[in-house]
Protein backbone atom coordinates (compact mmCIF):
# COMPACT_ATOMS: atom_id res chain seq x y z
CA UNK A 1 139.98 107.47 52.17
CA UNK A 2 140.65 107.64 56.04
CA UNK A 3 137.35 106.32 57.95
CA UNK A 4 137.29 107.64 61.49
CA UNK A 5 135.87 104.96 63.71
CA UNK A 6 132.58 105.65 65.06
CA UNK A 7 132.45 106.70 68.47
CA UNK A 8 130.48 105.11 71.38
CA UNK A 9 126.78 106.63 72.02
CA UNK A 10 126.51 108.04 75.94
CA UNK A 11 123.25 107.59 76.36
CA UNK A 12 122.32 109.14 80.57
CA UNK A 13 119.59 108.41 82.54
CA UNK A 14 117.05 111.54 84.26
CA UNK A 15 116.39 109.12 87.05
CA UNK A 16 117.33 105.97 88.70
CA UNK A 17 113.85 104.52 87.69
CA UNK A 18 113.53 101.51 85.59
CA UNK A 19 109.61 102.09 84.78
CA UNK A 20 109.56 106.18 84.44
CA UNK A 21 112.87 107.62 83.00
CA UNK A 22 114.22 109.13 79.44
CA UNK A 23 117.49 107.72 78.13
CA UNK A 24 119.04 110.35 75.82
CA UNK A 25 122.44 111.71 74.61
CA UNK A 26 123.46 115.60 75.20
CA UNK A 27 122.22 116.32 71.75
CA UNK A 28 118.51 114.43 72.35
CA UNK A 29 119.57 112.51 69.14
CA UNK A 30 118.74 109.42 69.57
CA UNK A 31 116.24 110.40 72.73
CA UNK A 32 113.81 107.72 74.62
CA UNK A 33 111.36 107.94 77.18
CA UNK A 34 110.33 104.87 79.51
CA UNK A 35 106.82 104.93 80.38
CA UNK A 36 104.87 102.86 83.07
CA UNK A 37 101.38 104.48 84.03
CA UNK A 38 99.88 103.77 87.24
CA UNK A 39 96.44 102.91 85.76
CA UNK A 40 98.31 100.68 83.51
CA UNK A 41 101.18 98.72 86.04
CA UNK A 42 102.31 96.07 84.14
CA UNK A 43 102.94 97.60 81.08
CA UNK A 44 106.24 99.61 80.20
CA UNK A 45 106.06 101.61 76.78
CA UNK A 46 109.38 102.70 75.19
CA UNK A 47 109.29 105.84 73.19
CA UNK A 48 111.29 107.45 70.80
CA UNK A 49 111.38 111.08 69.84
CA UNK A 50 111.80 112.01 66.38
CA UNK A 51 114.47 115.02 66.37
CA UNK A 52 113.06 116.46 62.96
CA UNK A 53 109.36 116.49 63.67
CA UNK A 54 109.64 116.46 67.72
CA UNK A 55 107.17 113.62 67.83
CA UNK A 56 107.21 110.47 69.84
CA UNK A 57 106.45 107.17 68.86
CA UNK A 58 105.83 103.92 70.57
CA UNK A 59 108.80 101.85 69.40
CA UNK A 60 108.50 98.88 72.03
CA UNK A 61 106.21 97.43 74.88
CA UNK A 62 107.15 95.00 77.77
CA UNK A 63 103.84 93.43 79.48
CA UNK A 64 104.81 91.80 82.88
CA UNK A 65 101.49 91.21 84.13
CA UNK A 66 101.08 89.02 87.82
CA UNK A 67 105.00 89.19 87.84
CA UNK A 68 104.80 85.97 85.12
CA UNK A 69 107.03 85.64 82.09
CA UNK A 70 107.08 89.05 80.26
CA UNK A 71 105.65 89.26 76.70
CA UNK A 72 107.75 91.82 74.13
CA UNK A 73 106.49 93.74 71.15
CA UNK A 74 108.67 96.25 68.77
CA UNK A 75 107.30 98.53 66.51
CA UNK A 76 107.07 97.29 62.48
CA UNK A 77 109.88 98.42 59.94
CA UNK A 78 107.11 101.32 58.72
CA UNK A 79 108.39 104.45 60.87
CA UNK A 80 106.17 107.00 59.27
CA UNK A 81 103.50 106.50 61.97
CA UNK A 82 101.30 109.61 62.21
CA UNK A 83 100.62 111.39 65.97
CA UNK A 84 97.36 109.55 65.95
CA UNK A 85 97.24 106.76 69.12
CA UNK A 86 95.43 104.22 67.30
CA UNK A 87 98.30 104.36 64.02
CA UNK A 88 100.27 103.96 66.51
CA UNK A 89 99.50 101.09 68.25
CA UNK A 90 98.72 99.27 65.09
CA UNK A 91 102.15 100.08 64.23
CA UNK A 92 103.48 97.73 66.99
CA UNK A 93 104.10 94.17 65.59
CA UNK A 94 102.53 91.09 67.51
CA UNK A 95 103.87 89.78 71.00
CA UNK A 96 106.60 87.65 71.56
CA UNK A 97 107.75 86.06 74.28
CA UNK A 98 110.90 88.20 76.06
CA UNK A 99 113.14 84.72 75.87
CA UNK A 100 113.19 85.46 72.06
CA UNK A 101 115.41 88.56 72.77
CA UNK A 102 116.71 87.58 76.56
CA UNK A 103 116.77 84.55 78.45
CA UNK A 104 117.33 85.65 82.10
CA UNK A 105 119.99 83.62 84.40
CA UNK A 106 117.35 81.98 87.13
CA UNK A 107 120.61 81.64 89.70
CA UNK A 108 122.49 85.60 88.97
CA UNK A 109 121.70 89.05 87.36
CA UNK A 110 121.90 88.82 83.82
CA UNK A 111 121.14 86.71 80.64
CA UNK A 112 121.76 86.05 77.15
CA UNK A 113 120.21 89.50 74.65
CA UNK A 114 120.23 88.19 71.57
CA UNK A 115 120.33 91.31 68.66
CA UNK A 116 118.18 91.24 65.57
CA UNK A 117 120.87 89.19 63.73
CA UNK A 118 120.97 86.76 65.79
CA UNK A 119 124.11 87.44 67.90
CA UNK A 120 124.48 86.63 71.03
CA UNK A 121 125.19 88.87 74.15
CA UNK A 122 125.60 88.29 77.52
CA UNK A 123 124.83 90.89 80.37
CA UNK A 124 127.17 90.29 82.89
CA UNK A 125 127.92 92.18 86.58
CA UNK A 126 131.51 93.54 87.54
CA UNK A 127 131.41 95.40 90.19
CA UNK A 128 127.86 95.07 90.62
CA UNK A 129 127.53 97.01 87.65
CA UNK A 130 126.19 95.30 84.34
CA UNK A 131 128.43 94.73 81.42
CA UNK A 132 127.18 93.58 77.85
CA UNK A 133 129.86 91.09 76.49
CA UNK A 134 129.57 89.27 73.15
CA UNK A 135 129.13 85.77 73.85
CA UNK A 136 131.86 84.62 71.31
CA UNK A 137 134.84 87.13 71.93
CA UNK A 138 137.69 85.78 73.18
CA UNK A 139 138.81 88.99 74.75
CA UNK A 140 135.97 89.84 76.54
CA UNK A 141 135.38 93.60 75.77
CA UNK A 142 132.14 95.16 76.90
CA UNK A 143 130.20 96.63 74.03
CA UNK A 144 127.78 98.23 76.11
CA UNK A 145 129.16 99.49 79.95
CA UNK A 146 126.43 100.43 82.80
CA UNK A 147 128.04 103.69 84.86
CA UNK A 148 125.48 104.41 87.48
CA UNK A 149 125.24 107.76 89.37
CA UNK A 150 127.35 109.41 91.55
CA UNK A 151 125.60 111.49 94.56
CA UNK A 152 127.09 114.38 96.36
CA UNK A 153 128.85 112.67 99.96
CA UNK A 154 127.32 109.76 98.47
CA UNK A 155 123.53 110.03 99.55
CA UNK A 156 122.55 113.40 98.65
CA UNK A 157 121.42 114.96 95.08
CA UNK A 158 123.20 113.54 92.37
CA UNK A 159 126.47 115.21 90.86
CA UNK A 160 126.19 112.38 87.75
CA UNK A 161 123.56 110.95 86.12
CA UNK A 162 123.34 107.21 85.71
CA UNK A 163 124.56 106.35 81.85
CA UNK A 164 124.80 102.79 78.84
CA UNK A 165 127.92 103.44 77.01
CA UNK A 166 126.98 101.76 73.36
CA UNK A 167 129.74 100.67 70.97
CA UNK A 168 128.79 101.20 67.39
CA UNK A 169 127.89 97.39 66.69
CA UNK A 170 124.74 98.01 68.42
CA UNK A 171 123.23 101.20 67.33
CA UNK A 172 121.29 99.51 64.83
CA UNK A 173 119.04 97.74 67.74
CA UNK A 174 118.85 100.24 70.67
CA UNK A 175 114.83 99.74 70.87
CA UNK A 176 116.32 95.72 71.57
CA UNK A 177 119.03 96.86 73.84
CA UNK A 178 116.91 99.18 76.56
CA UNK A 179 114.34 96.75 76.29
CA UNK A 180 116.94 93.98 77.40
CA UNK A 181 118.90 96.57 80.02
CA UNK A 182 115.18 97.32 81.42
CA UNK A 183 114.35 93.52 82.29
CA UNK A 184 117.87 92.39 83.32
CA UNK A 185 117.53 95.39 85.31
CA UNK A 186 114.26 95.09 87.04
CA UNK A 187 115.28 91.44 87.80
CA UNK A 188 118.41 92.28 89.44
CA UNK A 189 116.16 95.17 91.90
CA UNK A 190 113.61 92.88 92.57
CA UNK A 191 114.97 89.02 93.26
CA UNK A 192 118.23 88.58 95.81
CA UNK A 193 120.73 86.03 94.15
């Protein structure tokens, strides 16, 4: 049998926000939305939209309260949450601290991710653009590549949307993966190196 190789996932951004955007592919499968309500600052909610019955679900929440160390919870293996808010948020496991799936670099944008098997990552900036690496490949190939957006004479509306270009080893933890690109990302916008 001759096995095609699975192609990368282009996943585009609607805005340049890190705290209100959706991150989806052309065909809205797999399609999230990135949530941060003004009555509710601190907290970010990752959703997922489930192409068969067209309803989200809270798959992750990052809790950044007073600007301290941000806490991390993912939804439980049981996806067969009903619309109903309070299913919902039961479904969400307990919080963890965001070091156990990315320590930040204190002195440059970027950190360790570490996936839910335990391998490590490291989100790196070329070109001030971020680059996931695996922390043990020699060749140093970027599994996922950051391609932000491209404006018309370079201010006005944009002509391309910001994208994450995801090689297949990951697709198994993209819940882990936007929550990592979110933080990495808000820490880059918000400290000077």
């Amino acid at each position: 049998m001759d096995e095609t190789p699975a192609k990368a996932l282009i996943m585009e951004f609607a805005t340049n926000s890190v705290r209100n955007t959706t991150l989806a592919t052309k065909t809205d499968d797999p399609y999230y939305e990135v949530v941060t309500r003004f009555w509710h600052p601190h907290l970010t909610k990752i959703n997922r939209l489930d192409p068969a019955s067209r309803i989200m679900t809270t798959v992750c929440e990052i809790d950044n309260k007073n600007g301290r160390e941000a806490k991390i919870r993912f939804a439980s293996g049981d996806n067969n949450v009903e619309s109903s808010t309070k299913k919902a948020e039961s479904a969400l496991g307990e919080w963890i601290s965001s070091e156990a799936i990315l320590k930040l670099a204190p002195e440059k944008p970027g950190g360790i991710f570490v996936d839910s098997n335990g391998v490590e990552y490291r989100w790196k900036t070329h070109n001030r653009n971020f680059l996931l690496i695996r922390c043990d490949d020699v060749g140093r190939l970027p599994v996922v590549t950051y391609r932000p957006c491209k404006r018309h004479l370079g201010f006005w509306r944009m002509s391309q949307h910001a994208m994450l270009e995801i090689k297949p080893q990951l697709f198994n933890d993209l819940e882990r993966l936007i929550a990592s690109y979110l933080l990495v990302e808000r820490q880059r916008r918000h400290h000077t190196f």
